[in-house]
PDB file of N, CA and C in Angstrom:
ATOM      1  N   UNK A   1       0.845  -1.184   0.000  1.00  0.00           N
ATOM      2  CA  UNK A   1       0.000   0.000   0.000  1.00  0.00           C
ATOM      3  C   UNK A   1       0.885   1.240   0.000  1.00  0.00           C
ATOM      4  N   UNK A   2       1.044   1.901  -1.009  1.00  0.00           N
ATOM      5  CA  UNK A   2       1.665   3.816  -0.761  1.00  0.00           C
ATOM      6  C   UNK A   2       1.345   4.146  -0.392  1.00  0.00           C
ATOM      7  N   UNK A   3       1.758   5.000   0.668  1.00  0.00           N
ATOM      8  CA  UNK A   3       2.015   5.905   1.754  1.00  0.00           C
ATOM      9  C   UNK A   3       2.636   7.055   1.949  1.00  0.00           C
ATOM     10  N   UNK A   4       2.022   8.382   1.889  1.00  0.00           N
ATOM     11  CA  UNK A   4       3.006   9.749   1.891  1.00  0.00           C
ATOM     12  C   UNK A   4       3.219  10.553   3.238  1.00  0.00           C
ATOM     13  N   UNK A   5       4.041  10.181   4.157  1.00  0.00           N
ATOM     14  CA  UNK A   5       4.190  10.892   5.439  1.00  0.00           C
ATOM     15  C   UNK A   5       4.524  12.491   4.593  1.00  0.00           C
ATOM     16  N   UNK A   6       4.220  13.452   5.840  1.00  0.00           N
ATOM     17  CA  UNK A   6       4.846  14.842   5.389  1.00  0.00           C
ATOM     18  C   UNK A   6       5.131  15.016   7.002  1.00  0.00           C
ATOM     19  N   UNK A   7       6.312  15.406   7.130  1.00  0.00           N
ATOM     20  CA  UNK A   7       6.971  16.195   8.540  1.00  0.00           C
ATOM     21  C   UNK A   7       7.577  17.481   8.706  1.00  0.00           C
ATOM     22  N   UNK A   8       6.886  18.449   9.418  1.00  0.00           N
ATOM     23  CA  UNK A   8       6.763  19.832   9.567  1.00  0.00           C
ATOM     24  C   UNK A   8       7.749  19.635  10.801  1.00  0.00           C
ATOM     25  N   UNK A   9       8.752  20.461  10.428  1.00  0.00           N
ATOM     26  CA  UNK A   9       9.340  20.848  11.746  1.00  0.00           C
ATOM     27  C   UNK A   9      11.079  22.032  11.573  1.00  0.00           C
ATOM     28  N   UNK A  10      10.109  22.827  12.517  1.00  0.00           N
ATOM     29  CA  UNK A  10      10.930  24.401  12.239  1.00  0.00           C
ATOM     30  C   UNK A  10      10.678  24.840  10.757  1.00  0.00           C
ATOM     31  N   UNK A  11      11.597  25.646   9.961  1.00  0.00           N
ATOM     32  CA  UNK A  11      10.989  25.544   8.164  1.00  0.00           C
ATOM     33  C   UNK A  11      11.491  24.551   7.375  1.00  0.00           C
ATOM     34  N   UNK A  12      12.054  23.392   7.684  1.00  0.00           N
ATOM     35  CA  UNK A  12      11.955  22.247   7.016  1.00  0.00           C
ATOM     36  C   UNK A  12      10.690  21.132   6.744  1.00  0.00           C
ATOM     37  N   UNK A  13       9.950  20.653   5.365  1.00  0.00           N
ATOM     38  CA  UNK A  13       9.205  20.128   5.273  1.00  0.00           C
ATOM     39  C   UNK A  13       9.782  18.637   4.816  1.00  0.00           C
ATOM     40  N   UNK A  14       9.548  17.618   4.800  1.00  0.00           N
ATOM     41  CA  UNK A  14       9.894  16.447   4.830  1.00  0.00           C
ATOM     42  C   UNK A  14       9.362  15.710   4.459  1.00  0.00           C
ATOM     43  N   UNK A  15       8.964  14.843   3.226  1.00  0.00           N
ATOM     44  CA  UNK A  15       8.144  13.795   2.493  1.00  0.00           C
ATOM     45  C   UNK A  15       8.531  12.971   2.414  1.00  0.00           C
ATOM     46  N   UNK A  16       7.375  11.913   3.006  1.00  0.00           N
ATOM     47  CA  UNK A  16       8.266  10.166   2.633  1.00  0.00           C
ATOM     48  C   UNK A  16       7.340   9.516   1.889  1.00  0.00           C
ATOM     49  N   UNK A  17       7.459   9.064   1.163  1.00  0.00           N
ATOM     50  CA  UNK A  17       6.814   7.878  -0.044  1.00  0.00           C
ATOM     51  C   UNK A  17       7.019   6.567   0.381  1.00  0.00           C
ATOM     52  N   UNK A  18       6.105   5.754   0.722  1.00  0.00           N
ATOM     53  CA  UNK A  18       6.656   4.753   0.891  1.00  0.00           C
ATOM     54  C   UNK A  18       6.036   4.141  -0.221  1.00  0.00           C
ATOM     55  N   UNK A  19       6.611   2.973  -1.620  1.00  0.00           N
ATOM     56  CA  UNK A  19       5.659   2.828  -2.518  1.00  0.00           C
ATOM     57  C   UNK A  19       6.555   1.847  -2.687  1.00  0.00           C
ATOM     58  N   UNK A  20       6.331   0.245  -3.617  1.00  0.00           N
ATOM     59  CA  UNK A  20       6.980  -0.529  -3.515  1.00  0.00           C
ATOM     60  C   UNK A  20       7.801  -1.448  -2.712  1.00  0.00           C
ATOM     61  N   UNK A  21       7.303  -1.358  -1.474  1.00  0.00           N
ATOM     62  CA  UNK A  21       8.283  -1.641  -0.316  1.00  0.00           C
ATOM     63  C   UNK A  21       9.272  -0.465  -0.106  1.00  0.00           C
ATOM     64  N   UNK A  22       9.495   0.290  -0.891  1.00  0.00           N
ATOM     65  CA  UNK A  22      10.507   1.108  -0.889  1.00  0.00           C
ATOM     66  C   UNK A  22      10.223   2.648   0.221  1.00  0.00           C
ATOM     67  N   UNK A  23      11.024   3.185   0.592  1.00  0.00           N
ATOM     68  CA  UNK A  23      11.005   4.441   1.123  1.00  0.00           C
ATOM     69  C   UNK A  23      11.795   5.349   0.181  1.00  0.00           C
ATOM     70  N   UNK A  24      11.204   6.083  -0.193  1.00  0.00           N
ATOM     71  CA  UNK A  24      11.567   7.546  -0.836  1.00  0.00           C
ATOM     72  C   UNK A  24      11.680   8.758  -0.085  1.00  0.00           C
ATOM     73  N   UNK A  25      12.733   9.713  -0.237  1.00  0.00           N
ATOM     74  CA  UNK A  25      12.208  10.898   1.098  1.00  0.00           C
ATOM     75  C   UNK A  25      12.843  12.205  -0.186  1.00  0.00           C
ATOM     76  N   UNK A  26      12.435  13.451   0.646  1.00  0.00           N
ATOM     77  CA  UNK A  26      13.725  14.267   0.054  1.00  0.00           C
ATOM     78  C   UNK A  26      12.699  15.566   1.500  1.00  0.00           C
ATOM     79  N   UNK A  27      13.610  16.225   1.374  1.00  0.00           N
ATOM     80  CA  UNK A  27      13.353  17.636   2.194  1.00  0.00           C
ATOM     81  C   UNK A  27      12.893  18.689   1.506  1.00  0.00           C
ATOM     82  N   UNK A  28      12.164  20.153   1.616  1.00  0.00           N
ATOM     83  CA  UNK A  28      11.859  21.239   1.663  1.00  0.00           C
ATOM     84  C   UNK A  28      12.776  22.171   1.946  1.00  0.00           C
ATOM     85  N   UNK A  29      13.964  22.822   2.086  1.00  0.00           N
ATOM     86  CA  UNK A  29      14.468  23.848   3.079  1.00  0.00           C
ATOM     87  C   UNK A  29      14.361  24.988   2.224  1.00  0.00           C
ATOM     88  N   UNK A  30      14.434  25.846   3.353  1.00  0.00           N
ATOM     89  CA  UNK A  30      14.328  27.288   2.709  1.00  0.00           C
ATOM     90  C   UNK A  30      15.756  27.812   2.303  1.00  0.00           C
ATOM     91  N   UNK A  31      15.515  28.794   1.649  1.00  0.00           N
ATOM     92  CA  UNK A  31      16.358  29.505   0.574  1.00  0.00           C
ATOM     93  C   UNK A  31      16.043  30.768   0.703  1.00  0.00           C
ATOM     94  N   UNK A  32      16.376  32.024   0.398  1.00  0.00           N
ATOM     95  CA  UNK A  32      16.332  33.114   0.017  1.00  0.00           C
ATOM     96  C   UNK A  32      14.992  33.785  -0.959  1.00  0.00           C
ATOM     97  N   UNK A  33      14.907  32.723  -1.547  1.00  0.00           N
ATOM     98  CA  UNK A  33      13.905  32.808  -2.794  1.00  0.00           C
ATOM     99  C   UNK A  33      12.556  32.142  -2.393  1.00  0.00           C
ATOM    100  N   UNK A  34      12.836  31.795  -1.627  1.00  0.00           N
ATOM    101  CA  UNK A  34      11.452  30.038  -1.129  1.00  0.00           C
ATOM    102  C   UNK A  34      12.217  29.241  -0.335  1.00  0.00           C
ATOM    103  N   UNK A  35      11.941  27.640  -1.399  1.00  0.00           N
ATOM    104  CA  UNK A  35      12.609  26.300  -0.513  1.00  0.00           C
ATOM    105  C   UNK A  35      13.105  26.108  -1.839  1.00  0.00           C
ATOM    106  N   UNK A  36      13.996  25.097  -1.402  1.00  0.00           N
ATOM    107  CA  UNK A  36      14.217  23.837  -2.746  1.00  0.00           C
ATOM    108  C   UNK A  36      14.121  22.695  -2.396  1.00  0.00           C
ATOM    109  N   UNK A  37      14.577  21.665  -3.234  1.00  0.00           N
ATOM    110  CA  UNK A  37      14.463  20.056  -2.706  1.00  0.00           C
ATOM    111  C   UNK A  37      16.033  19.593  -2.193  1.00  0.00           C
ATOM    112  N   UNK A  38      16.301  18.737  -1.231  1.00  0.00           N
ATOM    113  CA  UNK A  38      17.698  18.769  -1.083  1.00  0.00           C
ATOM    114  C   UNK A  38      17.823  17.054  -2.272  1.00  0.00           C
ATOM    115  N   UNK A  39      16.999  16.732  -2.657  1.00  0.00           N
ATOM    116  CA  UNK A  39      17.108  15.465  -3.437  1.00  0.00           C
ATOM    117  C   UNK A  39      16.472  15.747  -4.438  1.00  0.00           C
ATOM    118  N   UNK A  40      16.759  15.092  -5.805  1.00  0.00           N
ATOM    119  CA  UNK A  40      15.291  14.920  -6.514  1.00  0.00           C
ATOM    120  C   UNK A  40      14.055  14.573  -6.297  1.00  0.00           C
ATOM    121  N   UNK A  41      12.518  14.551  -7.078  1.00  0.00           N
ATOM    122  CA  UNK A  41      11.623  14.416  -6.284  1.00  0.00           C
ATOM    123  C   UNK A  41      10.939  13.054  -6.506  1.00  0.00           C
ATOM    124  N   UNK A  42       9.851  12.629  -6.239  1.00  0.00           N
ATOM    125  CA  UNK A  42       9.567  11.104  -5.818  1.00  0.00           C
ATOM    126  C   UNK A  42       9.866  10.755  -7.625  1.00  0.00           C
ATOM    127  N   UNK A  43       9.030  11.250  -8.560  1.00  0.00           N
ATOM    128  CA  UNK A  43       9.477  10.639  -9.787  1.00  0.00           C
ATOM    129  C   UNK A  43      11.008  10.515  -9.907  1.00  0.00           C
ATOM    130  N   UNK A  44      11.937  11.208 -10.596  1.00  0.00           N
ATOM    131  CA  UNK A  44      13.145  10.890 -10.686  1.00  0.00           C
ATOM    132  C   UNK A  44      13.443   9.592  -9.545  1.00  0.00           C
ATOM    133  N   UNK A  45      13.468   9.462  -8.342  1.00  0.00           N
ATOM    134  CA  UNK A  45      13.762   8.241  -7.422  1.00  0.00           C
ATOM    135  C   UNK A  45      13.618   7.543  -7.942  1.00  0.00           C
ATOM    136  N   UNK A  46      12.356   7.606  -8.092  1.00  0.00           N
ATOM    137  CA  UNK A  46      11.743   6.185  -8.669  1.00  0.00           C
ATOM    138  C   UNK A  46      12.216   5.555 -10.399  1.00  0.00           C
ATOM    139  N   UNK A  47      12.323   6.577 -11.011  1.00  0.00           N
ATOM    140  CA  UNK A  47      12.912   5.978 -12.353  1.00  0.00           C
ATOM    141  C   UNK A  47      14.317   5.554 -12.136  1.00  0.00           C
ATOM    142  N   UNK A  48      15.073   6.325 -11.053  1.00  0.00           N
ATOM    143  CA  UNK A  48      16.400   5.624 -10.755  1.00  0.00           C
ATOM    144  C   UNK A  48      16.452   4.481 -10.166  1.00  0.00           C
ATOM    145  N   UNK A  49      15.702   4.068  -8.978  1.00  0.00           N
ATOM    146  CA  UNK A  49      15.665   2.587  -8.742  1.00  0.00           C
ATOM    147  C   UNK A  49      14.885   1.618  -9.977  1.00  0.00           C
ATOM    148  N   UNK A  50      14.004   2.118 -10.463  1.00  0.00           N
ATOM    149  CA  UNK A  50      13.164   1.039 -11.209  1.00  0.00           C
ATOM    150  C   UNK A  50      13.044   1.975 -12.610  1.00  0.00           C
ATOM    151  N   UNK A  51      14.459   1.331 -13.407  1.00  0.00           N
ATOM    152  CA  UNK A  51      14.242   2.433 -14.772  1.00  0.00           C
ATOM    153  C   UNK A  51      12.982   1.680 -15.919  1.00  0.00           C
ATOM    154  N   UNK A  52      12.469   0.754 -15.335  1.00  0.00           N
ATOM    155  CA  UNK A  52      11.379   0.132 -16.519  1.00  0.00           C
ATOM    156  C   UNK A  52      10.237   0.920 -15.888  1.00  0.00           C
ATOM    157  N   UNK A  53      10.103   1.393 -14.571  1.00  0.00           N
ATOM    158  CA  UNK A  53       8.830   1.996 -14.307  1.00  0.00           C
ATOM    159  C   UNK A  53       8.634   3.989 -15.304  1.00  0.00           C
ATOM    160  N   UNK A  54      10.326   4.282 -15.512  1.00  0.00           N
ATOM    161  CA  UNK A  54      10.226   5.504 -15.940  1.00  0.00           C
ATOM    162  C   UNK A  54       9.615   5.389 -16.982  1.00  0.00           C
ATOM    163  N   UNK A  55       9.430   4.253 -18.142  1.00  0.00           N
ATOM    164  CA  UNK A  55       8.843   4.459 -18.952  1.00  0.00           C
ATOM    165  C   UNK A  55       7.162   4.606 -19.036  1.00  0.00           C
ATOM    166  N   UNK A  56       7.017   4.680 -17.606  1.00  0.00           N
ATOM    167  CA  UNK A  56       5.003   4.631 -18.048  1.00  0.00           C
ATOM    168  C   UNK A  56       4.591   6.277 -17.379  1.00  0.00           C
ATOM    169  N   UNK A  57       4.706   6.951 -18.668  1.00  0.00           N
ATOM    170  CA  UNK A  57       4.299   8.558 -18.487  1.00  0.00           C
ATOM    171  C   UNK A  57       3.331   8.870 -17.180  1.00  0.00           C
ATOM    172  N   UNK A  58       1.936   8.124 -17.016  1.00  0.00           N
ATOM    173  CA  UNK A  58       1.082   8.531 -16.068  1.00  0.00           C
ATOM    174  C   UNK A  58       1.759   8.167 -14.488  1.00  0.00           C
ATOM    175  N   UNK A  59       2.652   7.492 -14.738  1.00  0.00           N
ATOM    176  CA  UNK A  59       2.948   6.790 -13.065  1.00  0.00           C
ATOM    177  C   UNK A  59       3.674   7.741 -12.870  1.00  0.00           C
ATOM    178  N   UNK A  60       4.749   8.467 -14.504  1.00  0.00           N
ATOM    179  CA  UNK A  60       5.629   9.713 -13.396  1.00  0.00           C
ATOM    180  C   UNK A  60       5.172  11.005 -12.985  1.00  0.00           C
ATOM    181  N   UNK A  61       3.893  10.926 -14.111  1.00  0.00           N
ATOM    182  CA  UNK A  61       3.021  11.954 -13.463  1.00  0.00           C
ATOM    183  C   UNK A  61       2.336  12.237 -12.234  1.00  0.00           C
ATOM    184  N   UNK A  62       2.180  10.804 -11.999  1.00  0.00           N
ATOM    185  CA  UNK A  62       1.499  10.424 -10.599  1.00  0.00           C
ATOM    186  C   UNK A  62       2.526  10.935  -9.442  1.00  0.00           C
ATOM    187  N   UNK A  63       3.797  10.399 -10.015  1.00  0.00           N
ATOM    188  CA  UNK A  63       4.889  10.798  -8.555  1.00  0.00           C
ATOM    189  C   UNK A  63       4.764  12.085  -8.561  1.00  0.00           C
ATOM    190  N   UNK A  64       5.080  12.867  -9.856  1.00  0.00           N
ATOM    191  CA  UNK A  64       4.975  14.474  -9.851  1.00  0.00           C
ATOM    192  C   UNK A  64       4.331  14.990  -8.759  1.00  0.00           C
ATOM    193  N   UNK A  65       3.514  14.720  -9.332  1.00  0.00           N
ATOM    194  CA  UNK A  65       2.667  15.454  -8.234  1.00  0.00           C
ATOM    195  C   UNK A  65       1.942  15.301  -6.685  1.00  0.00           C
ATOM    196  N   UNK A  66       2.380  14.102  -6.363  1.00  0.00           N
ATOM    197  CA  UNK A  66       2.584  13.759  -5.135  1.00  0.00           C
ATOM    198  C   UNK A  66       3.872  14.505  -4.432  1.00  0.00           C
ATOM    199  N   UNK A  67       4.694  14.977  -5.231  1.00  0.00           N
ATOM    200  CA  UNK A  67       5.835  15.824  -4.967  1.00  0.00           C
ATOM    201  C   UNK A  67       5.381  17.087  -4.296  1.00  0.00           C
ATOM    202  N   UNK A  68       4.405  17.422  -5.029  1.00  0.00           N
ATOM    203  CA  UNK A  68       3.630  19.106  -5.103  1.00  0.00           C
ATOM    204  C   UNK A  68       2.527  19.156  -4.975  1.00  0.00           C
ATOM    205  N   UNK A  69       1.643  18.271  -4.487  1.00  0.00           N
ATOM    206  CA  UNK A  69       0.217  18.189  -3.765  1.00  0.00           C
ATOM    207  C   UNK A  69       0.206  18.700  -2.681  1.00  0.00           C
ATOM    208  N   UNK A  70      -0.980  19.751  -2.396  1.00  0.00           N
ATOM    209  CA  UNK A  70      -1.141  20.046  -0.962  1.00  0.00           C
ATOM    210  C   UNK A  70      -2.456  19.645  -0.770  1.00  0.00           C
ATOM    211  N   UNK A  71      -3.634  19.650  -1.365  1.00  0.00           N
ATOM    212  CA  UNK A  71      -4.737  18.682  -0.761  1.00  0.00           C
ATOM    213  C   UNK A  71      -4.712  17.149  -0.480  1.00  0.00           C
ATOM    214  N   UNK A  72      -5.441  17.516   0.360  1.00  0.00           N
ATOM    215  CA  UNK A  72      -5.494  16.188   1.537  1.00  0.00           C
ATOM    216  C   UNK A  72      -6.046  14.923   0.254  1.00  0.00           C
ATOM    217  N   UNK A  73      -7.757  15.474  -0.444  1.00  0.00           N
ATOM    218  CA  UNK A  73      -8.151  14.152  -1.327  1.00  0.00           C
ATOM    219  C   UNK A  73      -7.611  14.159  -2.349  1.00  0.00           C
ATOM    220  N   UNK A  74      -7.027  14.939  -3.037  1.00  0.00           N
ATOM    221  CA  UNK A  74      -6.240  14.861  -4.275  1.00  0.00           C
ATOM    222  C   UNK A  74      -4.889  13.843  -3.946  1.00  0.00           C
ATOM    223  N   UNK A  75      -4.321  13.932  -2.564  1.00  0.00           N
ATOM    224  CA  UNK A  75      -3.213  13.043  -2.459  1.00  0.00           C
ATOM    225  C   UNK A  75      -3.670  11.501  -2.144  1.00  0.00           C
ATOM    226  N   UNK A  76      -4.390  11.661  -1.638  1.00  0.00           N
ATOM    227  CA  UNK A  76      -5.351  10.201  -1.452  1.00  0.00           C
ATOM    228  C   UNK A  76      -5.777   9.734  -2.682  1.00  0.00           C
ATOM    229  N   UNK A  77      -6.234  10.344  -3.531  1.00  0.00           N
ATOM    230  CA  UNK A  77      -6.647   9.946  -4.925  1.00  0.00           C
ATOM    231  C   UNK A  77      -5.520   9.420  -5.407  1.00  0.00           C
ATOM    232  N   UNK A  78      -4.429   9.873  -5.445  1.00  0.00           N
ATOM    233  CA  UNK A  78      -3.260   9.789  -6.560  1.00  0.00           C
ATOM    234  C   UNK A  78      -2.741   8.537  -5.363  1.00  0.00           C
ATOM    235  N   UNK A  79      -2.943   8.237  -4.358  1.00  0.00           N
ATOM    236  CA  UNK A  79      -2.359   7.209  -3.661  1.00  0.00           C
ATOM    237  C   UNK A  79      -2.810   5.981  -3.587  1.00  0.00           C
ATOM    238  N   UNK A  80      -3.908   6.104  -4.275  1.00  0.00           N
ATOM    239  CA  UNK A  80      -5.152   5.335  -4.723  1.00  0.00           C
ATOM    240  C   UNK A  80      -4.544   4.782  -6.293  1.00  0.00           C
ATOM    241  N   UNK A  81      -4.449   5.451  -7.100  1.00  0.00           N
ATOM    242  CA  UNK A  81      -3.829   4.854  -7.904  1.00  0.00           C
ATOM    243  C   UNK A  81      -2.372   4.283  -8.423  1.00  0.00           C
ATOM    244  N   UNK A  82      -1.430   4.928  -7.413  1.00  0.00           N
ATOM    245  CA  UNK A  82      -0.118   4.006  -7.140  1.00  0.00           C
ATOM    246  C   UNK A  82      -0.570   2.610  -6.940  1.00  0.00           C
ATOM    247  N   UNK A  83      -1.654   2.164  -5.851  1.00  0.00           N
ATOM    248  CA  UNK A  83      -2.010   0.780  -5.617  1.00  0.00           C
ATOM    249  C   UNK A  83      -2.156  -0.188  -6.842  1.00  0.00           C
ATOM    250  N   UNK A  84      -2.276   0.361  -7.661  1.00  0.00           N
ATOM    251  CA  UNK A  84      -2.403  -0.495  -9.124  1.00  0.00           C
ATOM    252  C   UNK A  84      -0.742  -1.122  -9.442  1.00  0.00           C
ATOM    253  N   UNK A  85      -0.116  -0.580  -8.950  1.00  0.00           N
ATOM    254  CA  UNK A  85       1.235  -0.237  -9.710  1.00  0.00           C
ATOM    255  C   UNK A  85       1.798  -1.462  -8.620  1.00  0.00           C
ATOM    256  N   UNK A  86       1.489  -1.690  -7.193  1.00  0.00           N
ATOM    257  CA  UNK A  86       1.912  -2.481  -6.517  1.00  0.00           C
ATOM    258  C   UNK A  86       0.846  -3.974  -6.641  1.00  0.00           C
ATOM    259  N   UNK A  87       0.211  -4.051  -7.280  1.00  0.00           N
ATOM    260  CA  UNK A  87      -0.839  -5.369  -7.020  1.00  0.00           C
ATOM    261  C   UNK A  87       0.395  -6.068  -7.923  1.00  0.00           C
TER     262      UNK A  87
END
């Protein structure tokens, strides 16, 4: 089952993916300008561990934006359809 923790603490934000058995993370920190990512974001991970999954456009779309989702059912939706990807 995928799973997206998010951890708030001080201005660091913190995302974990758990999808495949796997754990994915990367950080939020601030910058001058905003934040940036201190890693790439859940897509890129994921095409680097599993480069046959980079080829299916909607799944990296799916990570995309689990990257950059801030609603609650929109992330549930899209976590909803990772489950396909693990059956």
């Amino acid at each position: 089952m995928a799973k997206l923790v998010k951890i708030y603490g001080g201005e660091i934000e913190k995302y974990e993916l758990t999808f495949l058995g796997e754990v994915f993370d990367f950080s939020m920190l601030p910058t001058e300008c905003g934040s940036e990512s201190d890693k790439p974001t859940f897509d890129s991970q994921v095409a680097d561990k599993y480069p046959e999954l980079a080829e299916d456009d909607k799944l990296m779309q799916i990570l995309d934006r689990l990257s950059n989702e801030d609603d609650a059912d929109d992330i549930l939706g899209l976590l909803d359809e990772l489950g396909g990807w693990e059956d």
